[in-house]
C-alpha atoms as a PDB file:
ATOM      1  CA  UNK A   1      38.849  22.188  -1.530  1.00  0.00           C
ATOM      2  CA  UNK A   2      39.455  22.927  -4.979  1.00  0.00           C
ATOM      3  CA  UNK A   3      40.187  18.829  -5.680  1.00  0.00           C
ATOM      4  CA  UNK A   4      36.312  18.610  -3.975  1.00  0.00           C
ATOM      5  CA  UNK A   5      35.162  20.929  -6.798  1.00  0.00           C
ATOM      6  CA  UNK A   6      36.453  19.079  -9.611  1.00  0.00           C
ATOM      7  CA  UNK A   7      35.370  15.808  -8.439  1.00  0.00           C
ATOM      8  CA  UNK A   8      32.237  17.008  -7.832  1.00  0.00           C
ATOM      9  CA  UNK A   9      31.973  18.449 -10.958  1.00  0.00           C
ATOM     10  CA  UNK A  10      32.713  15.834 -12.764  1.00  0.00           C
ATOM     11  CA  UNK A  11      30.644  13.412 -10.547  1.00  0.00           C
ATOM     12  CA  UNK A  12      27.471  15.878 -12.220  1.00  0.00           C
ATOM     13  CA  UNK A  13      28.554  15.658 -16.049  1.00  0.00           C
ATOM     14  CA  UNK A  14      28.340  11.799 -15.761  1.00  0.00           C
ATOM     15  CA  UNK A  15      25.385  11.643 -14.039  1.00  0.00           C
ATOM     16  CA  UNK A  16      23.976  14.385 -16.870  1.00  0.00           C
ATOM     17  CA  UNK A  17      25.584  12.280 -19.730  1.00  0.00           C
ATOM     18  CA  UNK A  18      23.683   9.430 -18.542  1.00  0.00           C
ATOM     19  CA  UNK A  19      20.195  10.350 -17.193  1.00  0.00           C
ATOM     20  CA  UNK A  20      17.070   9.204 -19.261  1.00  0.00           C
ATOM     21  CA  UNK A  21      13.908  10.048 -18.463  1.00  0.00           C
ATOM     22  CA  UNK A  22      10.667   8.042 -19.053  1.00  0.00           C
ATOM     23  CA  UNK A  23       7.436   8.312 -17.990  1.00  0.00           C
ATOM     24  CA  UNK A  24       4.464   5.780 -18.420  1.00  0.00           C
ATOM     25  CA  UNK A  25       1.508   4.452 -16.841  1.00  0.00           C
ATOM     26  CA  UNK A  26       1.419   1.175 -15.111  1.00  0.00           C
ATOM     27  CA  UNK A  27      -2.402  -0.849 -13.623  1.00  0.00           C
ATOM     28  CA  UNK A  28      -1.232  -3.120 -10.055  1.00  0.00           C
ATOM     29  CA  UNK A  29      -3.137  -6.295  -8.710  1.00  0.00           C
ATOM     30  CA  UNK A  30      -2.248  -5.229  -4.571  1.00  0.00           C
ATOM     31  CA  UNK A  31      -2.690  -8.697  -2.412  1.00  0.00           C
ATOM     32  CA  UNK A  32      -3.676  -6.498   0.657  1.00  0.00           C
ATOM     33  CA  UNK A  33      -2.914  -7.118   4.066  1.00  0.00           C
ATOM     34  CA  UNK A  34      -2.268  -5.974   7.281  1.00  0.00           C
ATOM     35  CA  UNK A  35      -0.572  -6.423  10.721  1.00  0.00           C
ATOM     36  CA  UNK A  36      -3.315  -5.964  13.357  1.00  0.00           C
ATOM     37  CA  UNK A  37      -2.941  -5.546  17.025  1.00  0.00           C
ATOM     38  CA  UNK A  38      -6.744  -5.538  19.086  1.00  0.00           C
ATOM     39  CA  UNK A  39      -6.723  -6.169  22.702  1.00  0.00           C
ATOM     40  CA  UNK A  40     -10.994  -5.606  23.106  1.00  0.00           C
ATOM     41  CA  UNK A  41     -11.837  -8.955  20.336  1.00  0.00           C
ATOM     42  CA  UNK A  42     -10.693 -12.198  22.115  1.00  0.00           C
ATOM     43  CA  UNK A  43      -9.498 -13.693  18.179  1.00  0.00           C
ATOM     44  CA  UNK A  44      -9.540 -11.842  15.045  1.00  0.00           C
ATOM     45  CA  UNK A  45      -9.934 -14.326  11.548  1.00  0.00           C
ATOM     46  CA  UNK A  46      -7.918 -11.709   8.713  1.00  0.00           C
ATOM     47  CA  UNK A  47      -7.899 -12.306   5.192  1.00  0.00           C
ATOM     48  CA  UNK A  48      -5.969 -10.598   2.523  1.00  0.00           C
ATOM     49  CA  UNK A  49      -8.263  -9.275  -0.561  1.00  0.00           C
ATOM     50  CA  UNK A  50      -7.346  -8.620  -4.003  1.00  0.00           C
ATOM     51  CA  UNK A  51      -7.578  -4.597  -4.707  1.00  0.00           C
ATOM     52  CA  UNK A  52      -6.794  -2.871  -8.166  1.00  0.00           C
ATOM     53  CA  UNK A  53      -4.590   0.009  -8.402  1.00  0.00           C
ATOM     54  CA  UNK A  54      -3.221   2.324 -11.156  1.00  0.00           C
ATOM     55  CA  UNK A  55      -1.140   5.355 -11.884  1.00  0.00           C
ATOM     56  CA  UNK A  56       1.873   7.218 -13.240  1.00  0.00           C
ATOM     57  CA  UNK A  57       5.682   5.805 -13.290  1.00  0.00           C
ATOM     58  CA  UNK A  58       8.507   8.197 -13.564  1.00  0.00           C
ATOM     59  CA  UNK A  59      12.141   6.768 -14.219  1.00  0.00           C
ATOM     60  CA  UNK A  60      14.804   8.460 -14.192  1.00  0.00           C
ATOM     61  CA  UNK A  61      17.941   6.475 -15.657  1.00  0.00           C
ATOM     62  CA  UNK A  62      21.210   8.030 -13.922  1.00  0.00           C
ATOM     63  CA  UNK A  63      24.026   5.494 -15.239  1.00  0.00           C
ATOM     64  CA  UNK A  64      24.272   2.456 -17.644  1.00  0.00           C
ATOM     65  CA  UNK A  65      23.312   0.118 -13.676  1.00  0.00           C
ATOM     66  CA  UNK A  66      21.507   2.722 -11.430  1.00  0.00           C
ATOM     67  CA  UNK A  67      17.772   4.089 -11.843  1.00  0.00           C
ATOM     68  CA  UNK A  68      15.449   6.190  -9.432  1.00  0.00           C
ATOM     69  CA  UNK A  69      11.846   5.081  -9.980  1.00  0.00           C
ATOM     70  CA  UNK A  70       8.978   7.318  -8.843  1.00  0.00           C
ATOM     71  CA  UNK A  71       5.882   8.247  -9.587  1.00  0.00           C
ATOM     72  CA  UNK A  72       2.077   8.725  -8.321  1.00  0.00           C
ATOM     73  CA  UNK A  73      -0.489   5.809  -7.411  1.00  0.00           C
ATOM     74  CA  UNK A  74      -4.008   5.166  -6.801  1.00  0.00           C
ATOM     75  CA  UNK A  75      -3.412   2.651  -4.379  1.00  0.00           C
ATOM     76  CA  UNK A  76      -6.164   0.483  -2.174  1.00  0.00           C
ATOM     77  CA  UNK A  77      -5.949  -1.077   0.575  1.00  0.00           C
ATOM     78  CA  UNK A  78      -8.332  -3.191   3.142  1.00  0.00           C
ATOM     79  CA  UNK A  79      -8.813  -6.128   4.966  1.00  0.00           C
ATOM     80  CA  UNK A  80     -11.747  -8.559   5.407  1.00  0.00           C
ATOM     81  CA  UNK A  81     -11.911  -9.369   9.367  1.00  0.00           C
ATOM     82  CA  UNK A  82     -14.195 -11.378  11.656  1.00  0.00           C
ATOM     83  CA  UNK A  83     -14.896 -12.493  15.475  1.00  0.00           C
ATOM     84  CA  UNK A  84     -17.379 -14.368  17.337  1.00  0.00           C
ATOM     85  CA  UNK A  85     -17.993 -13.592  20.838  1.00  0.00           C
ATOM     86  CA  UNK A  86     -20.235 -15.281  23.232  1.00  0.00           C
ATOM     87  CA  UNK A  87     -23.592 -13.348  24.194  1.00  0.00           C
ATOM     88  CA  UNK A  88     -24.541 -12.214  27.291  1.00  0.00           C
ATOM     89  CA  UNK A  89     -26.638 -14.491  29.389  1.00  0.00           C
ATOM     90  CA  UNK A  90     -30.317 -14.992  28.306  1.00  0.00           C
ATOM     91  CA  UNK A  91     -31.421 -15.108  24.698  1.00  0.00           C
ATOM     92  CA  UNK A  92     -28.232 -14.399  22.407  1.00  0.00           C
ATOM     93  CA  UNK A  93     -25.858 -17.061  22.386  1.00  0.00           C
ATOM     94  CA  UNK A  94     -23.070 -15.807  20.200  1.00  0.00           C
ATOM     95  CA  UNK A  95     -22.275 -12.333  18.560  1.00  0.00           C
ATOM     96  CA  UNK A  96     -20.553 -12.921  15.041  1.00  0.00           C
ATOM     97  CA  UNK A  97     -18.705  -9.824  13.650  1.00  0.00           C
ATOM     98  CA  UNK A  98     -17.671  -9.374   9.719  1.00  0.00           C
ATOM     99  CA  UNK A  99     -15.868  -6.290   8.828  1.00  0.00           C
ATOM    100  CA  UNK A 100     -14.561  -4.739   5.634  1.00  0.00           C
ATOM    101  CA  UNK A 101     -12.224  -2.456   5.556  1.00  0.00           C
ATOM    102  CA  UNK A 102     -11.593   0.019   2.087  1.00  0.00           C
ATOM    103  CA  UNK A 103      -8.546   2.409   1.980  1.00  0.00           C
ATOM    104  CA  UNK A 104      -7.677   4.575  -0.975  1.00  0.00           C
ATOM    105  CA  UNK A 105      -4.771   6.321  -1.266  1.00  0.00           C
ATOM    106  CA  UNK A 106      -2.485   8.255  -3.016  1.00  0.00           C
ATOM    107  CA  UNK A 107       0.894   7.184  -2.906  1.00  0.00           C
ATOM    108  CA  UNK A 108       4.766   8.400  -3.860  1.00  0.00           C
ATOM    109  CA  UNK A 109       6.885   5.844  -3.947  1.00  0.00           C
ATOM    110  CA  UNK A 110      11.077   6.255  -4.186  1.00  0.00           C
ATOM    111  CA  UNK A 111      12.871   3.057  -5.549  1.00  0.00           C
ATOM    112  CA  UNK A 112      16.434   3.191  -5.953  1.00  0.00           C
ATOM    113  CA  UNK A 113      17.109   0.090  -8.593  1.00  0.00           C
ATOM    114  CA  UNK A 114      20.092  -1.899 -10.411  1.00  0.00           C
ATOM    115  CA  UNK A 115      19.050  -2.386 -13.841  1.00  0.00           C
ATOM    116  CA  UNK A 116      21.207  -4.813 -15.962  1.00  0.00           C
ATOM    117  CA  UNK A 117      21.950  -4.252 -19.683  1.00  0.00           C
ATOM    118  CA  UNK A 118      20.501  -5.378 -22.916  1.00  0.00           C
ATOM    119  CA  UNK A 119      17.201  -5.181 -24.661  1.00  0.00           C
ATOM    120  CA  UNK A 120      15.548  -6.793 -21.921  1.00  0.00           C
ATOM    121  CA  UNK A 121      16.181  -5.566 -18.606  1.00  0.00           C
ATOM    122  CA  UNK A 122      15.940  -6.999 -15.185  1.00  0.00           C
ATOM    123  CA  UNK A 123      16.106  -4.557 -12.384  1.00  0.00           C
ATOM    124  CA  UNK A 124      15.469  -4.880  -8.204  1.00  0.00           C
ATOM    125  CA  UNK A 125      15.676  -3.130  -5.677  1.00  0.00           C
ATOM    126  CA  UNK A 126      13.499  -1.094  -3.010  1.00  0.00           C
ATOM    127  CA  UNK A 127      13.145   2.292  -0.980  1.00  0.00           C
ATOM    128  CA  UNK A 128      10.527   4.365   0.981  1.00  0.00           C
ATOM    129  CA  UNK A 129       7.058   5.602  -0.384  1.00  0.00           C
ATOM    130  CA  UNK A 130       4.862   8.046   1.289  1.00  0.00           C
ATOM    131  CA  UNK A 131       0.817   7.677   0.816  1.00  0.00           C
ATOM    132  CA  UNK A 132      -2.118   9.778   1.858  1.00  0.00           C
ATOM    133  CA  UNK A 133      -5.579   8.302   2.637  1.00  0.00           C
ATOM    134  CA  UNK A 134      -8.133  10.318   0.016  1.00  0.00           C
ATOM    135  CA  UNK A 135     -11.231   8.313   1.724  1.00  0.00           C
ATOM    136  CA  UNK A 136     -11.325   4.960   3.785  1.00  0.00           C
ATOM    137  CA  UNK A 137     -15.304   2.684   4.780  1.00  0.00           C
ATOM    138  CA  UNK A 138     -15.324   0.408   7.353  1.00  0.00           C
ATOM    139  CA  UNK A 139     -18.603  -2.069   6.071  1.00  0.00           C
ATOM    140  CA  UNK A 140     -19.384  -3.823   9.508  1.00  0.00           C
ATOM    141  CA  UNK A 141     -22.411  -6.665  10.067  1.00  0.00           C
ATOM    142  CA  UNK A 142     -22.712  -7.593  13.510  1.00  0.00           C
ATOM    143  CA  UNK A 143     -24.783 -10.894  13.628  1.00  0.00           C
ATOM    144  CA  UNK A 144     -26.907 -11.825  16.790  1.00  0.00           C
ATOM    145  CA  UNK A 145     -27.538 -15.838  16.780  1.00  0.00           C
ATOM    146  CA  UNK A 146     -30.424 -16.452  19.245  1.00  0.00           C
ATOM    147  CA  UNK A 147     -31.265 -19.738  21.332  1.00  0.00           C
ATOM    148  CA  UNK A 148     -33.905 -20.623  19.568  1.00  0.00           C
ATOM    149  CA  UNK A 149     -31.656 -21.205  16.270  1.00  0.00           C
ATOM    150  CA  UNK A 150     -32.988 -17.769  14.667  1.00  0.00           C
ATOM    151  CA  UNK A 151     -30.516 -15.341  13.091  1.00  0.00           C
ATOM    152  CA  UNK A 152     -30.640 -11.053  13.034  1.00  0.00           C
ATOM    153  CA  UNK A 153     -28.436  -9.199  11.241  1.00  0.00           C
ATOM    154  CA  UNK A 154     -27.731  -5.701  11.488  1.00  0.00           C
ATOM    155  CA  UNK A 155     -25.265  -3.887   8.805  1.00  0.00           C
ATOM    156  CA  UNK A 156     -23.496  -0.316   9.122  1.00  0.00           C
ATOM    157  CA  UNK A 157     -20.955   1.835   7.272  1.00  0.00           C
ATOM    158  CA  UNK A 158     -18.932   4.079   8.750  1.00  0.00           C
ATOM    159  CA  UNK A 159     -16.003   6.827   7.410  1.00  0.00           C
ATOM    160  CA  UNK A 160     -12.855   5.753   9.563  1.00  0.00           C
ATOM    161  CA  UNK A 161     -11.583   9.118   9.090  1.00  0.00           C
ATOM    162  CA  UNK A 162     -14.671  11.336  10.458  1.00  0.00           C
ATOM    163  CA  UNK A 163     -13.873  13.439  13.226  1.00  0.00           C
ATOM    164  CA  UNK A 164     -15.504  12.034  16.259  1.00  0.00           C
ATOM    165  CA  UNK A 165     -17.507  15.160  18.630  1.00  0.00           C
ATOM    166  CA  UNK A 166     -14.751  16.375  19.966  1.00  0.00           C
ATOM    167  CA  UNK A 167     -12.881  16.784  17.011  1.00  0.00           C
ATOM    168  CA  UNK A 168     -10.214  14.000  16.714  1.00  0.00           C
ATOM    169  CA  UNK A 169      -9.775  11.035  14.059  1.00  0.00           C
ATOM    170  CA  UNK A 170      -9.298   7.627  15.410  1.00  0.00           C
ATOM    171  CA  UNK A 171      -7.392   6.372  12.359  1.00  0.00           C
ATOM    172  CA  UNK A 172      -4.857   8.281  10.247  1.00  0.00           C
ATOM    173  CA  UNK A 173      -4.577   9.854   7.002  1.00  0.00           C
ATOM    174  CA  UNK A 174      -1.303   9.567   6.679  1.00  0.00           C
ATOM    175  CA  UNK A 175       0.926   6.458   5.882  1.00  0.00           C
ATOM    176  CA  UNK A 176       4.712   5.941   5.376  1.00  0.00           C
ATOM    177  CA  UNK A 177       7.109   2.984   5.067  1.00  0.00           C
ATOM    178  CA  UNK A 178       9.340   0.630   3.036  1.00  0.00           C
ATOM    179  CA  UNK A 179       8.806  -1.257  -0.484  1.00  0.00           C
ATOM    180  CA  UNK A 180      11.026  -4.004  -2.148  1.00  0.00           C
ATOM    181  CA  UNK A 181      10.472  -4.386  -6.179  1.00  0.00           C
ATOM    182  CA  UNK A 182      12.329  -6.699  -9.024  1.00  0.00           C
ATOM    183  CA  UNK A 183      10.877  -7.169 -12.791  1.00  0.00           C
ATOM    184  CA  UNK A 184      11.734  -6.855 -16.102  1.00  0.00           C
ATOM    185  CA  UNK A 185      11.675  -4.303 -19.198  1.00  0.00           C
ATOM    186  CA  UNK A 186      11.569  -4.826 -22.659  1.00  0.00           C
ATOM    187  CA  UNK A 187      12.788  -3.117 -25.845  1.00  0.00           C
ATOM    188  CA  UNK A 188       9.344  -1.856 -26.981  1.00  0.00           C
ATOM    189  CA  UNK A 189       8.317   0.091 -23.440  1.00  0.00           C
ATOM    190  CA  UNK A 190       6.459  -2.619 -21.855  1.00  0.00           C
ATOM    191  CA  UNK A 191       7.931  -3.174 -18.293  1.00  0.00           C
ATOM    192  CA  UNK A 192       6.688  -5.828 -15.340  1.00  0.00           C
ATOM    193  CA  UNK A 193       7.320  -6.088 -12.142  1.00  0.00           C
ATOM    194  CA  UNK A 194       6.781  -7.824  -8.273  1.00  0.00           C
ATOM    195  CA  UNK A 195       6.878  -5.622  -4.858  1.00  0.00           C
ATOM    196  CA  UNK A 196       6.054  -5.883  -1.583  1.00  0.00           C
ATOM    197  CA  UNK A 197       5.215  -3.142   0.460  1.00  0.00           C
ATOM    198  CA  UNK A 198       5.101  -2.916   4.704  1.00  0.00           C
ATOM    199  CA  UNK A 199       4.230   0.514   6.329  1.00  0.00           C
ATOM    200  CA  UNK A 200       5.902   1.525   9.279  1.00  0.00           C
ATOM    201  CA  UNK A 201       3.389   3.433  11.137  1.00  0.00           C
ATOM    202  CA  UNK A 202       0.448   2.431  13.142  1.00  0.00           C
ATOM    203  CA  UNK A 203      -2.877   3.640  11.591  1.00  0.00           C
ATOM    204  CA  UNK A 204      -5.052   3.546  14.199  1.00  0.00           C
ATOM    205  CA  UNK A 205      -5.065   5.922  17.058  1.00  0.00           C
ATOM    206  CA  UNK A 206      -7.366   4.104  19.358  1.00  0.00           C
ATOM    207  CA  UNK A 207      -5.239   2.794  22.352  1.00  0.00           C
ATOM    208  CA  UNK A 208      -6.875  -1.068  22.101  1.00  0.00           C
ATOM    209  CA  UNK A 209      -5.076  -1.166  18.387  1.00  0.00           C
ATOM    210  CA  UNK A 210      -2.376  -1.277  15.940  1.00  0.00           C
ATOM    211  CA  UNK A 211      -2.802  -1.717  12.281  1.00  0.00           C
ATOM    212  CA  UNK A 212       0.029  -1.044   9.676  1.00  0.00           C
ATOM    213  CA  UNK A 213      -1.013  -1.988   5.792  1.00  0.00           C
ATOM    214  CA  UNK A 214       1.295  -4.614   3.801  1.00  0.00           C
ATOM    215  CA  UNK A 215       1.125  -5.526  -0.061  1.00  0.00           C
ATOM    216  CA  UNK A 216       2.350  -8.216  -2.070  1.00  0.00           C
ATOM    217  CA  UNK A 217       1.911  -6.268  -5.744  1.00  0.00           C
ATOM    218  CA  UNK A 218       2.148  -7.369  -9.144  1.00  0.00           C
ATOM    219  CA  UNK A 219       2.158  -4.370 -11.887  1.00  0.00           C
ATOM    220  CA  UNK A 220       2.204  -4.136 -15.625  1.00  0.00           C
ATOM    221  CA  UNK A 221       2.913  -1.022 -17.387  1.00  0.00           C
ATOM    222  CA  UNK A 222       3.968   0.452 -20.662  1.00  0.00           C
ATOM    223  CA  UNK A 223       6.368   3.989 -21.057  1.00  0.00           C
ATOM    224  CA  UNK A 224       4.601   6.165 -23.287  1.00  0.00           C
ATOM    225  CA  UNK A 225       7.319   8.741 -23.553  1.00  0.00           C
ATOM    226  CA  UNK A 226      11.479   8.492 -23.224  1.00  0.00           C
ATOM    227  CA  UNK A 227      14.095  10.710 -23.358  1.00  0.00           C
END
């Protein structure tokens, strides 16, 4: 027991001897995406959309290879999805839907990384990163195309995460999962990296869907303090 002790304690003073802190602010381009599941639309046409994101990055430096990266992000997500359907007998030959989907969160991310050594850095690595919706539209136009070659169009927007009457929330708020992240810093505080997020839990509540976010991200930053 008493060997424990000692290792332990010395397993802390080199950890303390070695931890840096920094803290910065960082702006991400998030390629957002999503894996969808819908058994009530016969074929869904996704496409990925290009979403800003900012926020702050905490790194925490505990040996000359090893760094915990954290922090707190503005992060948005959504999808751009349409379907066509056939209309019912009579007048409406096809139903065309389009369908936009915005979700902002707020996100903790915990990267464990390898950093090499020198004035310029390269570091990868990955971990898990909680996020909580703050608000989330759904922008939906549902397009009726008539026989007679004529066109109506009617639009709607809708707050995924109102309660419905009897209280409950088709889609959830909140959103956990798995991120992988490599890049580079430099001497004078500027750092940039690539990451790729994938969530592990299915959004949507509704029992004719799945839908779990993914990001391919590319983020610049700069550390405005170290320690």
């Amino acid at each position: 027991m008493k060997r424990v002790f000692v290792l332990l304690i010395g397993i802390s003073s080199t950890v303390t001897s070695f931890s840096q802190l920094a803290l910065g602010i960082q702006g991400t381009g998030n390629l957002s995406d999503a894996s969808i599941k819908n058994t009530t639309l016969a074929e869904l046409d996704k496409k990925a959309r290009v979403l800003p994101s900012a926020g702050i990055v905490a790194d925490l430096t505990l040996s000359s290879s090893v760094t915990v990266r954290s922090g707190i992000n503005f992060l948005q997500q959504g999808i751009t999805l349409k379907s066509a359907v056939p209309g019912p007998a009579g007048e409406i030959d096809m139903i065309r839907f389009s369908s936009k989907l915005n979700l902002n969160y707020l996100q903790v991310p915990l990267n464990v990384l390898y950093t090499t050594k020198g004035a310029v850095q390269f570091f990868a690595g990955g971990g898990p990163y909680f996020s909580y919706a703050i608000s989330g539209k759904s922008k939906d136009d549902i397009t009726y195309e008539f026989a007679d070659g004529s066109k109506e169009t009617e639009k709607q927007e809708t707050d995924v995460f109102e309660k419905d009457e009897n209280g409950d929330r088709t889609w959830k708020r909140t959103d956990f999962g798995i991120g992988a992240v490599a890049g580079v810093k430099l001497a004078g505080g500027f750092f940039a990296n690539v990451g790729y997020q994938f969530s592990l839990a299915n959004l949507n509540k509704a029992d004719d869907g799945k839908y779990r976010n993914r990001g391919l991200q590319l983020t610049v930053g700069y550390y405005l303090w170290r320690k």
